[in-house]
N, C-alpha and C. Protein backbone atom coordinates (compact mmCIF):
# COMPACT_ATOMS: atom_id res chain seq x y z
N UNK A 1 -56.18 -33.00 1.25
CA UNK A 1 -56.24 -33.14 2.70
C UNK A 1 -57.15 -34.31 3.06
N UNK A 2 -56.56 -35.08 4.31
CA UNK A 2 -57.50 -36.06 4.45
C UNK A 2 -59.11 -35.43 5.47
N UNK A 3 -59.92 -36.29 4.98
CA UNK A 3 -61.25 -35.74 5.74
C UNK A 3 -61.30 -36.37 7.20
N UNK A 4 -61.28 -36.22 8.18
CA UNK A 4 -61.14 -36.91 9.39
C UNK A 4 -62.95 -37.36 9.54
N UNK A 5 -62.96 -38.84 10.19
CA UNK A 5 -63.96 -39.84 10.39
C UNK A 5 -64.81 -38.72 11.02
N UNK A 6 -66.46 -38.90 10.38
CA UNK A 6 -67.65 -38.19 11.20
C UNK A 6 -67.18 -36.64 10.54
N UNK A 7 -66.67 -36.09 10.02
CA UNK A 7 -66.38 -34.56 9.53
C UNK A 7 -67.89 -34.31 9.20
N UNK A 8 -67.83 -33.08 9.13
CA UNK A 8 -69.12 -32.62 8.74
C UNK A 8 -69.26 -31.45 8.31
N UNK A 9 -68.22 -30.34 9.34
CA UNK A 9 -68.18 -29.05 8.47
C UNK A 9 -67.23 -29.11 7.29
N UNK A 10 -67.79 -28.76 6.25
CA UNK A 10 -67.29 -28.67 4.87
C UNK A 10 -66.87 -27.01 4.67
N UNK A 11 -65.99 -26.73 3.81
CA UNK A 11 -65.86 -25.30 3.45
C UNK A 11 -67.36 -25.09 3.12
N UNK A 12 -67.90 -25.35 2.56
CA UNK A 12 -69.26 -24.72 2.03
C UNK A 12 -70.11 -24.83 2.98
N UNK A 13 -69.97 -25.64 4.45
CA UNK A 13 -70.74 -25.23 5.32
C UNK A 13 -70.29 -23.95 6.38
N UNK A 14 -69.07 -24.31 6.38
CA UNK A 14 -68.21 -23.05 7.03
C UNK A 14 -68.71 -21.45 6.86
N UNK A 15 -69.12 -21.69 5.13
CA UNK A 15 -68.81 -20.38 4.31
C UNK A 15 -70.75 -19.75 4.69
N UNK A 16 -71.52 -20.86 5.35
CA UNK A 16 -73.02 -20.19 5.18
C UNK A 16 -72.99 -20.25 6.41
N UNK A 17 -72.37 -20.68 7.91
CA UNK A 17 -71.85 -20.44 8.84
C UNK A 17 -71.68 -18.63 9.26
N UNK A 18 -70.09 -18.49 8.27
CA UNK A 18 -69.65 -17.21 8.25
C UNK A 18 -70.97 -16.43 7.50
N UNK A 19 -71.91 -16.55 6.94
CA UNK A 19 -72.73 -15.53 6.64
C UNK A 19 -73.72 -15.46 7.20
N UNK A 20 -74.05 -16.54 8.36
CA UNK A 20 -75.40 -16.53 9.11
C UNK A 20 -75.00 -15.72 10.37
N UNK A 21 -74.05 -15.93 10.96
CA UNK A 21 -73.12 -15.50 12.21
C UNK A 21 -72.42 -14.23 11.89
N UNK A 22 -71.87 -14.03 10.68
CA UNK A 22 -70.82 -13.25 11.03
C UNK A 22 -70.74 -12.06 9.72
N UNK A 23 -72.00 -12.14 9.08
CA UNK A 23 -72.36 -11.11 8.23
C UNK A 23 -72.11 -11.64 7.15
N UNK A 24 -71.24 -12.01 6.72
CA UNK A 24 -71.11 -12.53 5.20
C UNK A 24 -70.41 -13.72 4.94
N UNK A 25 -69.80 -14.20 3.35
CA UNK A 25 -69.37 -15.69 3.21
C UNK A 25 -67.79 -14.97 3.36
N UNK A 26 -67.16 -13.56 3.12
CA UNK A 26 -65.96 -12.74 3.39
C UNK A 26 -65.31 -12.80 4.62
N UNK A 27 -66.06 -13.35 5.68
CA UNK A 27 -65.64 -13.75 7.00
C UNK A 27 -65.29 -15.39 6.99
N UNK A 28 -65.12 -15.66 6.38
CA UNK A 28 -64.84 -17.01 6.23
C UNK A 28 -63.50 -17.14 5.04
N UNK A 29 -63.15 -16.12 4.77
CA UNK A 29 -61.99 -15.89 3.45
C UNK A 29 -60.54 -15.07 4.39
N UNK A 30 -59.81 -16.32 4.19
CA UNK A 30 -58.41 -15.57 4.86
C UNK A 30 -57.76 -14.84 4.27
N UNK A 31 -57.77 -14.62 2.97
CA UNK A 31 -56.88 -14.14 1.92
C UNK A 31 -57.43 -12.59 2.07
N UNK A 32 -58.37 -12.13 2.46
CA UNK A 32 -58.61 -10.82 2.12
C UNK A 32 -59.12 -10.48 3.26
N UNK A 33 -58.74 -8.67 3.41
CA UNK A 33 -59.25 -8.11 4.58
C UNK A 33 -60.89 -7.76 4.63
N UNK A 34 -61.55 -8.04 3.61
CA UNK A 34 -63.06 -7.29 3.68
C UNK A 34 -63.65 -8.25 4.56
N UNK A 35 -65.13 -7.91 5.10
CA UNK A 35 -65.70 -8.59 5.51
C UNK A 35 -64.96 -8.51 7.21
N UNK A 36 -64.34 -9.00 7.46
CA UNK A 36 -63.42 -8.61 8.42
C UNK A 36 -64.13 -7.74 9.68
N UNK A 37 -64.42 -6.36 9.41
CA UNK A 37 -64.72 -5.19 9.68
C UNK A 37 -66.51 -5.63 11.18
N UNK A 38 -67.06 -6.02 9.83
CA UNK A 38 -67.95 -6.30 10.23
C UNK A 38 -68.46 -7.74 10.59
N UNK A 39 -67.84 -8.63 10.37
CA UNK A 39 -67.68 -10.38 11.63
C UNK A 39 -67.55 -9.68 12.92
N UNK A 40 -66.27 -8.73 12.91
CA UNK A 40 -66.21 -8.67 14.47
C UNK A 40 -67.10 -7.92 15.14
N UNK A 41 -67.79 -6.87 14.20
CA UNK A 41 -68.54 -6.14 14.85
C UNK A 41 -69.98 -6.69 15.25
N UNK A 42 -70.27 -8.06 14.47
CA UNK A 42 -71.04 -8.65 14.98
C UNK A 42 -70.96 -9.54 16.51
N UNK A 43 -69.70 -10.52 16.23
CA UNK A 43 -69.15 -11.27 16.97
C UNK A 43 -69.19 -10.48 17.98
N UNK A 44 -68.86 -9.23 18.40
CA UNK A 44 -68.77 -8.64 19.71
C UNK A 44 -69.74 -8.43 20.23
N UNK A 45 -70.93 -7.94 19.65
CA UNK A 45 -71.96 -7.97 19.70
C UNK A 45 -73.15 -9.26 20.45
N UNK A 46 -72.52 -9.99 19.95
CA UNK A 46 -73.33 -11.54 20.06
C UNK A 46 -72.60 -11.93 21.58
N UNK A 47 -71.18 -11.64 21.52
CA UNK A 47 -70.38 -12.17 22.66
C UNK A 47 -70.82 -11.59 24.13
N UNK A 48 -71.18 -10.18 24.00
CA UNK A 48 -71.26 -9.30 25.12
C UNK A 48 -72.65 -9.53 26.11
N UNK A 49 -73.22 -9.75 24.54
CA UNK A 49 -74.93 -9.94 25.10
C UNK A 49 -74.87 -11.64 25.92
N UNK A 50 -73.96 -12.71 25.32
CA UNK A 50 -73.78 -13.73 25.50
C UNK A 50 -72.96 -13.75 27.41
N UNK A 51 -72.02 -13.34 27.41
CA UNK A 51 -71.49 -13.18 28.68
C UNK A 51 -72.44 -12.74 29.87
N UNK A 52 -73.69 -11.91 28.99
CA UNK A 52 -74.25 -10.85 30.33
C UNK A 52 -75.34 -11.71 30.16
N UNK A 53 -75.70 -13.09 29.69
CA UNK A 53 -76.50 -14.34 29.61
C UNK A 53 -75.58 -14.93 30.79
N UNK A 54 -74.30 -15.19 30.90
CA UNK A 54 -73.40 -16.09 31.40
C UNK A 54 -73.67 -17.45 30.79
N UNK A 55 -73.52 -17.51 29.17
CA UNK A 55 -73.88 -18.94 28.59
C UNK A 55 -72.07 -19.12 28.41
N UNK A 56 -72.21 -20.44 28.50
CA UNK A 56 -70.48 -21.38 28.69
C UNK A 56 -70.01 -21.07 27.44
N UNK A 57 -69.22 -20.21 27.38
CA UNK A 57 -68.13 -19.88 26.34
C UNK A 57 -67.64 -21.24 25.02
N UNK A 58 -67.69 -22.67 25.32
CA UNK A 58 -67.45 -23.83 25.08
C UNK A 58 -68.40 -24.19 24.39
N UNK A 59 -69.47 -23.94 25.09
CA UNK A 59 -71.02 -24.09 24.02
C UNK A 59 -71.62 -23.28 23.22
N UNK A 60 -71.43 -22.03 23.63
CA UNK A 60 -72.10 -20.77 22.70
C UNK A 60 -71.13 -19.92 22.19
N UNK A 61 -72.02 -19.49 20.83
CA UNK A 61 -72.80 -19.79 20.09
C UNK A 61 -72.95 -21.43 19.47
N UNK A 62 -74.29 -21.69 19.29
CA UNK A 62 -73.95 -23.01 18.75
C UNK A 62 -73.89 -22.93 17.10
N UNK A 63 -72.91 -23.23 16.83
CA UNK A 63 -72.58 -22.49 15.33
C UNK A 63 -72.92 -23.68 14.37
N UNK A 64 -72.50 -24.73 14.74
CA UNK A 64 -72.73 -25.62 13.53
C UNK A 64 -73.68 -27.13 14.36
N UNK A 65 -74.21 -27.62 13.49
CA UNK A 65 -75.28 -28.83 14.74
C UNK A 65 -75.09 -30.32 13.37
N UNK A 66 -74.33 -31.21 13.85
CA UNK A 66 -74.00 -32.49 13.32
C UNK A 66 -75.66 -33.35 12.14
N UNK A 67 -76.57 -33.29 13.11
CA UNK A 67 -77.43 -33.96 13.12
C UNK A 67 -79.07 -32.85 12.22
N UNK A 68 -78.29 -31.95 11.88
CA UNK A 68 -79.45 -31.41 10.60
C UNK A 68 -78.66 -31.45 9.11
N UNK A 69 -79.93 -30.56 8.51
CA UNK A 69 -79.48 -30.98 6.85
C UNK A 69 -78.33 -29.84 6.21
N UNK A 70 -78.34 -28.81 6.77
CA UNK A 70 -77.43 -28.07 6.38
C UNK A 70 -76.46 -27.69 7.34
N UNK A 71 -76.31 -28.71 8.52
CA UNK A 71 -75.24 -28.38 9.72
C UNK A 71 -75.09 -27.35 9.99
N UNK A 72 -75.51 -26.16 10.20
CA UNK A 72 -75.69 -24.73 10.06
C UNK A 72 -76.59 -24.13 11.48
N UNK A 73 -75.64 -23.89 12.80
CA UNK A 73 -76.41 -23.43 13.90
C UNK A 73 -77.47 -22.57 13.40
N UNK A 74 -78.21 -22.41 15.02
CA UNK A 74 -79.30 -21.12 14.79
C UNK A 74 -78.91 -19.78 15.89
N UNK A 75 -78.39 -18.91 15.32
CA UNK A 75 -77.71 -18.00 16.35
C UNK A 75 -79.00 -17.09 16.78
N UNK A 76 -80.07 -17.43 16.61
CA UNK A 76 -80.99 -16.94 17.39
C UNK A 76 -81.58 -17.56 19.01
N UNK A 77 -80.77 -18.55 19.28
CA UNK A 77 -81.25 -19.73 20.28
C UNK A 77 -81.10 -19.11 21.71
N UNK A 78 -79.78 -17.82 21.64
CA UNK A 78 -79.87 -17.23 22.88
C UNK A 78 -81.17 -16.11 23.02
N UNK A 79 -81.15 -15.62 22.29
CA UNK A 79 -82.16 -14.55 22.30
C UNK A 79 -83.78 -15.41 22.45
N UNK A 80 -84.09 -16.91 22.21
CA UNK A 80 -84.84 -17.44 22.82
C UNK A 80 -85.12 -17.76 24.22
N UNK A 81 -83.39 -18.20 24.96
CA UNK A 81 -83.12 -18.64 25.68
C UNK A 81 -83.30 -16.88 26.78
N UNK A 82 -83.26 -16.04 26.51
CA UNK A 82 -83.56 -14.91 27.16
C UNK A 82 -84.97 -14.48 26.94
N UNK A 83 -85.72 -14.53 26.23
CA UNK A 83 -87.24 -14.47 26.50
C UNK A 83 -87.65 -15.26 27.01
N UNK A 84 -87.28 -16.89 27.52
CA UNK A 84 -87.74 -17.60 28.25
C UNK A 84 -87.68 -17.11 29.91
N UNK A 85 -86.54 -16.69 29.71
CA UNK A 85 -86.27 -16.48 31.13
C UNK A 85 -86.99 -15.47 31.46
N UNK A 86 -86.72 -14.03 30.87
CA UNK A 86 -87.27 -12.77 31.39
C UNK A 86 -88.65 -12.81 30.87
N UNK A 87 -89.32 -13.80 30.47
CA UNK A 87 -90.99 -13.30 30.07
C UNK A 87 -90.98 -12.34 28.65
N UNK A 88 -89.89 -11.43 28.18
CA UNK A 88 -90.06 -10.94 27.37
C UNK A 88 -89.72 -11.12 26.13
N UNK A 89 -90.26 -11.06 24.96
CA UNK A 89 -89.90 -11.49 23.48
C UNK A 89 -88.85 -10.55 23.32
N UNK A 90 -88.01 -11.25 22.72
CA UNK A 90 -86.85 -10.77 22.81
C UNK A 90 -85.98 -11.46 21.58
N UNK A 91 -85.88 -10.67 20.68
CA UNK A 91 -85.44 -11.32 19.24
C UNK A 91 -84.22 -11.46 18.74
N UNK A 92 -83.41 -11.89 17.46
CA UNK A 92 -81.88 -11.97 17.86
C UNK A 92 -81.73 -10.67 17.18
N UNK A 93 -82.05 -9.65 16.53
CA UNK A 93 -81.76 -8.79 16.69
C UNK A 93 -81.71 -7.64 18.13
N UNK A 94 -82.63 -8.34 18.46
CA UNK A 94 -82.83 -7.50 19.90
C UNK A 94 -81.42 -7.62 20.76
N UNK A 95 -80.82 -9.12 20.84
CA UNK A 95 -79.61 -9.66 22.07
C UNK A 95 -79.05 -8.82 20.94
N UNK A 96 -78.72 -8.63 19.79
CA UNK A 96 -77.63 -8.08 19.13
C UNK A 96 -77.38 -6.59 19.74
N UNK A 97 -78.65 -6.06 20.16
CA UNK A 97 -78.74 -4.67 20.36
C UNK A 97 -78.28 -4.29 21.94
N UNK A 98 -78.62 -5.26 22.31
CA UNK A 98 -78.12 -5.35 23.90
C UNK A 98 -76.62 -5.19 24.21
N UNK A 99 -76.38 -6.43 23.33
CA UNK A 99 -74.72 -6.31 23.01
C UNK A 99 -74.15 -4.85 22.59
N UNK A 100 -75.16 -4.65 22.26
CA UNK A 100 -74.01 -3.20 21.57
C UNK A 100 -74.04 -2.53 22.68
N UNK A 101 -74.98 -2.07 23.34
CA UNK A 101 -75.04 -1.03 24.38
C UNK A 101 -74.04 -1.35 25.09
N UNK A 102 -73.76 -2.52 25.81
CA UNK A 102 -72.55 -3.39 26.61
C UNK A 102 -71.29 -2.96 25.97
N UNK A 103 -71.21 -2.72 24.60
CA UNK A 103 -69.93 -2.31 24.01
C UNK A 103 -69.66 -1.00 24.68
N UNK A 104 -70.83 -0.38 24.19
CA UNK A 104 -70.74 1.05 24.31
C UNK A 104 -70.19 1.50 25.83
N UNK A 105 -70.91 1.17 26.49
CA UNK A 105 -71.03 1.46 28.31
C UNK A 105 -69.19 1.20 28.00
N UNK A 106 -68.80 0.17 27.97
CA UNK A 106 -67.67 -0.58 28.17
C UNK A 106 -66.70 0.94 27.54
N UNK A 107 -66.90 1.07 26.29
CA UNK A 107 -66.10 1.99 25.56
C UNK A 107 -66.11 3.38 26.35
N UNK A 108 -67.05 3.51 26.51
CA UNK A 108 -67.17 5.13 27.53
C UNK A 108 -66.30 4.82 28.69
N UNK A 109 -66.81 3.75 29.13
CA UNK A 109 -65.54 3.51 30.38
C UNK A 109 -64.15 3.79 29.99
N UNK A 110 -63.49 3.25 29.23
CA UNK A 110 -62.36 3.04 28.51
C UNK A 110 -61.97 4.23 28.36
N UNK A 111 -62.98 5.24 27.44
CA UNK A 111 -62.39 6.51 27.15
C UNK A 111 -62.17 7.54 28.59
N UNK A 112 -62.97 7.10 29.42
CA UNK A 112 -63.01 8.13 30.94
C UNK A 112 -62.01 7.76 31.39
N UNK A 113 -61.78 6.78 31.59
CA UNK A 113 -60.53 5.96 32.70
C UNK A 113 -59.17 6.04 31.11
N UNK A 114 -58.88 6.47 30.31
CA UNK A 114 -57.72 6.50 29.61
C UNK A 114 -57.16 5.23 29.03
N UNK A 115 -57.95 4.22 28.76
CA UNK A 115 -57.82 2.92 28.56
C UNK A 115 -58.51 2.15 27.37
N UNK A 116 -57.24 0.71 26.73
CA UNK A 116 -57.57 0.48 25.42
C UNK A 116 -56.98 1.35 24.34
N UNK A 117 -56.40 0.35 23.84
CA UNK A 117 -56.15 0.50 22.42
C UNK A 117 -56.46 -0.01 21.13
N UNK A 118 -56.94 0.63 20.39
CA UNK A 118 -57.51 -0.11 19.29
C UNK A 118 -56.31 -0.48 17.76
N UNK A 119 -55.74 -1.04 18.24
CA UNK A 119 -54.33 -1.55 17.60
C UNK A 119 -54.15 -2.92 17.94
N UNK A 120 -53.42 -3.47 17.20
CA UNK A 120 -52.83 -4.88 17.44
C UNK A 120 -51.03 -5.10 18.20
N UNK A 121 -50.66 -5.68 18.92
CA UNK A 121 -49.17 -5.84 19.19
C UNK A 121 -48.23 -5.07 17.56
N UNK A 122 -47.18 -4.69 18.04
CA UNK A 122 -46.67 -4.20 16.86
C UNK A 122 -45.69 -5.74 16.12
N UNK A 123 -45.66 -6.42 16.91
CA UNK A 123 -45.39 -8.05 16.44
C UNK A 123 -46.18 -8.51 15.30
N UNK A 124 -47.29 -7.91 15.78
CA UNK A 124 -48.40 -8.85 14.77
C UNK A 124 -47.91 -8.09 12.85
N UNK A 125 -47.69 -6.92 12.91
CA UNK A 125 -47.15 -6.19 11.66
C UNK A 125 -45.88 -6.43 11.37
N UNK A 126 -45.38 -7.31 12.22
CA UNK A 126 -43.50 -7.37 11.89
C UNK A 126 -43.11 -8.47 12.09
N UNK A 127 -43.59 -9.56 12.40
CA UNK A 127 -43.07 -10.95 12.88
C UNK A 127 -44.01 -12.44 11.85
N UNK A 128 -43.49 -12.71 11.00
CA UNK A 128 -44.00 -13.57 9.86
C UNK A 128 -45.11 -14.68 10.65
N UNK A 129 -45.86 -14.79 10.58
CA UNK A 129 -46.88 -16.16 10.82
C UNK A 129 -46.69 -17.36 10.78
N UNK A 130 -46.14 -18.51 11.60
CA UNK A 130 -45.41 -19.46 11.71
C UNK A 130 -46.79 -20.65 12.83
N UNK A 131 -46.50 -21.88 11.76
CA UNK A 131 -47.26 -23.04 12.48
C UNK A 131 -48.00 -22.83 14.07
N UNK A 132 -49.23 -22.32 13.71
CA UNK A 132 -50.06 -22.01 14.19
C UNK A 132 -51.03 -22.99 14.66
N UNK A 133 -51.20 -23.55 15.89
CA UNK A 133 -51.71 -24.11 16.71
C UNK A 133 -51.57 -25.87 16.20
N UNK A 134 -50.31 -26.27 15.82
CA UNK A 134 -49.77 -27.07 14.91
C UNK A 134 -50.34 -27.43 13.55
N UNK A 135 -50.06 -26.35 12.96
CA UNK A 135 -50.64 -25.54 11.52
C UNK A 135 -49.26 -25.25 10.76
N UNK A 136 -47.91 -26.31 10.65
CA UNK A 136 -46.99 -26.11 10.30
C UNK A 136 -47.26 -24.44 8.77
N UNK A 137 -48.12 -25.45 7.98
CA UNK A 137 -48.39 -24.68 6.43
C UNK A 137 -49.13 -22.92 6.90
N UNK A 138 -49.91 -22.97 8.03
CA UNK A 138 -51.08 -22.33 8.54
C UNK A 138 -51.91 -22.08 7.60
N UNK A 139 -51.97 -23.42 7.10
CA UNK A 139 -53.18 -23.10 5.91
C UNK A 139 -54.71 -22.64 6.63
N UNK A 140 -55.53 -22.50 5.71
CA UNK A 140 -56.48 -21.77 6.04
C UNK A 140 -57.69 -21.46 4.81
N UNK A 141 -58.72 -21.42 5.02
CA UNK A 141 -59.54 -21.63 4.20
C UNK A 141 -59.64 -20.00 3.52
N UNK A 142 -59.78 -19.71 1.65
CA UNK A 142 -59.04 -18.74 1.22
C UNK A 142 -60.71 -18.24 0.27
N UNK A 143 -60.76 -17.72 -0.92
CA UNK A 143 -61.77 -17.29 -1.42
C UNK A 143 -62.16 -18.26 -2.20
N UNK A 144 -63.50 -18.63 -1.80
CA UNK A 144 -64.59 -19.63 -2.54
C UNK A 144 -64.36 -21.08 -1.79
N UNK A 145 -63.64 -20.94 -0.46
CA UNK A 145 -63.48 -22.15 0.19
C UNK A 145 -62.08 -22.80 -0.23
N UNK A 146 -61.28 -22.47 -0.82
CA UNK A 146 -59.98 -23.11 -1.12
C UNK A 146 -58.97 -22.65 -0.58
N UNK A 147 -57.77 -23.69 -0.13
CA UNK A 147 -56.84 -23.54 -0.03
C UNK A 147 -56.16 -22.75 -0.26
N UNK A 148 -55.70 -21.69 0.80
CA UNK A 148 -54.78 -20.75 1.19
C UNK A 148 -53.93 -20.48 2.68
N UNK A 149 -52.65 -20.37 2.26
CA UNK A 149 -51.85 -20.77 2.75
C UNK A 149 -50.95 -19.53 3.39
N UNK A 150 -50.76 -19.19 4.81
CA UNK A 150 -51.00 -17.74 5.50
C UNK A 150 -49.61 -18.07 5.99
N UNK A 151 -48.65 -18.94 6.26
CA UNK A 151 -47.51 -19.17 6.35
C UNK A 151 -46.31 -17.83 5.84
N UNK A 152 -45.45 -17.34 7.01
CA UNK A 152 -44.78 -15.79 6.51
C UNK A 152 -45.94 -14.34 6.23
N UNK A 153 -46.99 -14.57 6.79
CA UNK A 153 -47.84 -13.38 6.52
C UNK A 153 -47.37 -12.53 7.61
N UNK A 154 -47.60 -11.30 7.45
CA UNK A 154 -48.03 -10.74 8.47
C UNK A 154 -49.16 -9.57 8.26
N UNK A 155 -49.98 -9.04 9.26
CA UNK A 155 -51.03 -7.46 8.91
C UNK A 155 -50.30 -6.65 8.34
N UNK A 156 -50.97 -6.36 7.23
CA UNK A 156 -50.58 -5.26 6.73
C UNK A 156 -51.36 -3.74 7.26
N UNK A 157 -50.14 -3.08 8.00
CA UNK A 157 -50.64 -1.92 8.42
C UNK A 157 -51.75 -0.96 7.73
N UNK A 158 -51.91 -0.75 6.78
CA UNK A 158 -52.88 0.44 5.86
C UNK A 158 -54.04 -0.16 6.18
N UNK A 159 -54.15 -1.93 5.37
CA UNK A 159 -55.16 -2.43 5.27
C UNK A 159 -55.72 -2.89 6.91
N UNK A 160 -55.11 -2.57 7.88
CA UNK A 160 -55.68 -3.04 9.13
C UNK A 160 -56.15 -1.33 9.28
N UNK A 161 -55.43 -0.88 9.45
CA UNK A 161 -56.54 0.89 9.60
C UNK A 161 -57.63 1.47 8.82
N UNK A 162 -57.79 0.29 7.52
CA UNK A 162 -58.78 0.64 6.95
C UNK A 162 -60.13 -0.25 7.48
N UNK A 163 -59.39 -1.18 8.11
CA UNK A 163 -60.80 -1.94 8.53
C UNK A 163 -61.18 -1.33 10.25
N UNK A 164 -60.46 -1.18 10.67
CA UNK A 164 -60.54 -0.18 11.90
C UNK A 164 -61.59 1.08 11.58
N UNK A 165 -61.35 2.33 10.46
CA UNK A 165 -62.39 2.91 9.88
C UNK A 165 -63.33 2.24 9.50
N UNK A 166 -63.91 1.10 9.07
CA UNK A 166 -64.69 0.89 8.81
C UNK A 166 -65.30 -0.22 10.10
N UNK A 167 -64.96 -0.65 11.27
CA UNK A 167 -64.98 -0.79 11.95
C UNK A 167 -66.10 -0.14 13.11
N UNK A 168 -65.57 1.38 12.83
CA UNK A 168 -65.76 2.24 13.49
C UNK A 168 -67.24 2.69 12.97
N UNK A 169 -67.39 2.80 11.51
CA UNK A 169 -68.29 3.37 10.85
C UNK A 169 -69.45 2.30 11.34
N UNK A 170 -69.13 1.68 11.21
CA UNK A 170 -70.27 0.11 11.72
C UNK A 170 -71.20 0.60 12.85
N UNK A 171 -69.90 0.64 13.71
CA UNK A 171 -70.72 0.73 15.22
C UNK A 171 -71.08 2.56 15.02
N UNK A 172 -71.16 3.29 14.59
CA UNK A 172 -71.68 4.92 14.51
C UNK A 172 -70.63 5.38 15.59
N UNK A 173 -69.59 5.28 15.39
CA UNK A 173 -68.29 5.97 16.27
C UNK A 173 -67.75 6.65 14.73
N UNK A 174 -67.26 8.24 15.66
CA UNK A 174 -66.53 9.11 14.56
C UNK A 174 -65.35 8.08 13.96
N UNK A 175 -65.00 8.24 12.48
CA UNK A 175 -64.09 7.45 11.90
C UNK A 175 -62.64 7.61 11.78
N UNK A 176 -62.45 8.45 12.02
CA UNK A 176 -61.32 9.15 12.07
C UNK A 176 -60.60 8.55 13.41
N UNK A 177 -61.21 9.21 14.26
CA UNK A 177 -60.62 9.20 16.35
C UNK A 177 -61.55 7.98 17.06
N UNK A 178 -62.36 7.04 16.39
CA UNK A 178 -63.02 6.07 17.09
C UNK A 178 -63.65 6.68 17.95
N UNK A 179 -63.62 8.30 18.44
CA UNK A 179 -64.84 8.55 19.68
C UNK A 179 -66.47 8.49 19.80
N UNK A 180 -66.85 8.12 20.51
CA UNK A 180 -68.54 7.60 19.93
C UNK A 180 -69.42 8.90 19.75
N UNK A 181 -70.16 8.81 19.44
CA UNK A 181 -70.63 9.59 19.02
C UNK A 181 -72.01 9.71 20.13
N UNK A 182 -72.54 11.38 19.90
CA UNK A 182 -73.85 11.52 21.10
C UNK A 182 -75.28 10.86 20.03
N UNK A 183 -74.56 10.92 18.76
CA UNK A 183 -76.31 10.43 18.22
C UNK A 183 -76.49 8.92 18.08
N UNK A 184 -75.41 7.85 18.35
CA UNK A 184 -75.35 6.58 18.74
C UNK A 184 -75.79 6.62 19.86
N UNK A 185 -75.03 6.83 20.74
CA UNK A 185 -75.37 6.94 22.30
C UNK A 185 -76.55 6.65 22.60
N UNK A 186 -77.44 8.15 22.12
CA UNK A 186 -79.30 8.31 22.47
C UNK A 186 -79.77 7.02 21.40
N UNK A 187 -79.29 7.18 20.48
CA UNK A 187 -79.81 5.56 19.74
C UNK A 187 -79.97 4.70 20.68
N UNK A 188 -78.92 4.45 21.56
CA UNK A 188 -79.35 3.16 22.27
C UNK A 188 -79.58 3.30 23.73
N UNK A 189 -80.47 4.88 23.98
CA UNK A 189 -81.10 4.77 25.42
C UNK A 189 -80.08 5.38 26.01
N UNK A 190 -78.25 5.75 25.67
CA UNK A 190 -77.06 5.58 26.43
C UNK A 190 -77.08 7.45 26.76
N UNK A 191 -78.51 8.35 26.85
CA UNK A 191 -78.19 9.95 26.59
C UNK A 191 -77.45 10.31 27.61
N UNK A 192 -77.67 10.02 28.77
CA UNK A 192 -76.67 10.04 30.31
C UNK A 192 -75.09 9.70 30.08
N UNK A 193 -74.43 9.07 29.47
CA UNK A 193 -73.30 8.75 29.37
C UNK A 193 -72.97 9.48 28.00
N UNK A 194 -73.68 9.89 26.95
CA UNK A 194 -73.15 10.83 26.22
C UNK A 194 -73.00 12.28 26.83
N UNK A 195 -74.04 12.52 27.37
CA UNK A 195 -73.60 14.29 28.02
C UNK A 195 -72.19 14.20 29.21
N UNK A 196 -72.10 12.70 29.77
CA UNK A 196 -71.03 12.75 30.64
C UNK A 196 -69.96 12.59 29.51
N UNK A 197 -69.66 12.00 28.90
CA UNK A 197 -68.59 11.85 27.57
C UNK A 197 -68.37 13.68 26.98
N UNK A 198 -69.68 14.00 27.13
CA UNK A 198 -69.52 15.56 26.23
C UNK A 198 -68.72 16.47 27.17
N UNK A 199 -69.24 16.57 28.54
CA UNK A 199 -68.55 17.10 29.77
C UNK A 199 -66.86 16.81 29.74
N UNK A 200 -66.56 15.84 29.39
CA UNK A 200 -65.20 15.24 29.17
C UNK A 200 -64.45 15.43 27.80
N UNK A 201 -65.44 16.09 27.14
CA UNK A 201 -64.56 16.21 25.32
C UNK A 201 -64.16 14.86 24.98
N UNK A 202 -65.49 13.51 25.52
CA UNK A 202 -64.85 12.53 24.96
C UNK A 202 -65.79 12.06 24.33
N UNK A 203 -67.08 12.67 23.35
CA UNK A 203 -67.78 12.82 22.73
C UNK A 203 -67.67 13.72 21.42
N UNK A 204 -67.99 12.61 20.05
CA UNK A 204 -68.70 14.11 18.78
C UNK A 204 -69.87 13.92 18.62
């Protein structure tokens, strides 16, 4: 492949990218479902807390930076950028934690109001993977940074419900039925919306 002028992310920067951001170098591997599970459960995480910042979708996270030695953002910059503002130290685990609660609230909603599905289009399991965002090959970066080539794929059903369970297990939602659970909940301050979830049988 040709390298286009000024390039800079390399697979091997990509791959410490995917493990600074997104839990591991397995989030950065198309060929396999692991890792998977938990990118997004970060990514959502980072995103929610990010929106309820209102930082420009275009700019944040700043994932990769041209002009250092390992081109390798610092995904702690919002959680700076929010102790500046509110006076309070506030760490990137902390915005991570924020984010979750934002999930959560969101998910209780969802389950009260009968809404959301945690499934993909049934297209996505039955309709082959074709030149993707003019990605004739839809190649794609595969295990150890190499070339792999996603052209005629499609989800494989088992292995997408297994990352869904484990998905689930991440965030402390029952694994089975995705319903959240009351000892997550009080984990994160949320005890008011678990006894209303329990009132509703939409709590274990």
């Amino acid at each position: 492949m040709n390298k286009a002028e000024d390039a800079y992310v390399s697979t091997e920067v990509f791959r410490a990218i995917a493990k600074r951001f997104w839990g591991s170098e397995l989030a950065a591997d198309f060929s396999t479902y692991e890792g998977k599970a938990l990118a997004a459960t970060m990514t959502q995480n980072r995103e929610y807390a990010k929106e309820s910042l209102i930082l420009c979708d275009r700019l944040w996270p700043i994932k990769s930076i041209k002009d250092s030695e390992d081109h390798v953002g610092d995904p702690s910059l919002e959680s700076k950028v929010l102790s500046a503002v509110t006076g309070k130290e506030i760490d990137e685990e902390g915005l991570y934690r924020i984010g979750e609660r934002v999930v959560n609230l969101q998910r209780a909603i969802f389950a009260r109001e009968a809404r959301g599905s945690d499934t993909m289009p049934e297209a996505q399991f039955t309709i082959p993977l074709r030149n993707v965002a003019g990605n004739p090959e839809s190649i794609a970066p595969g295990k150890d940074g190499k070339i792999f080539v996603k052209k005629d794929a499609v989800i494989e059903r088992e292995k997408f419900e297994e990352m869904k369970r484990e998905f689930y297990q991440l965030r402390g939602w029952d694994a089975t039925t995705g319903l959240q659970t009351k000892t997550k909940l009080e984990e994160l301050e949320l005890g008011d919306i678990a006894e209303d979830l329990r009132q509703r049988g939409l709590v274990v």
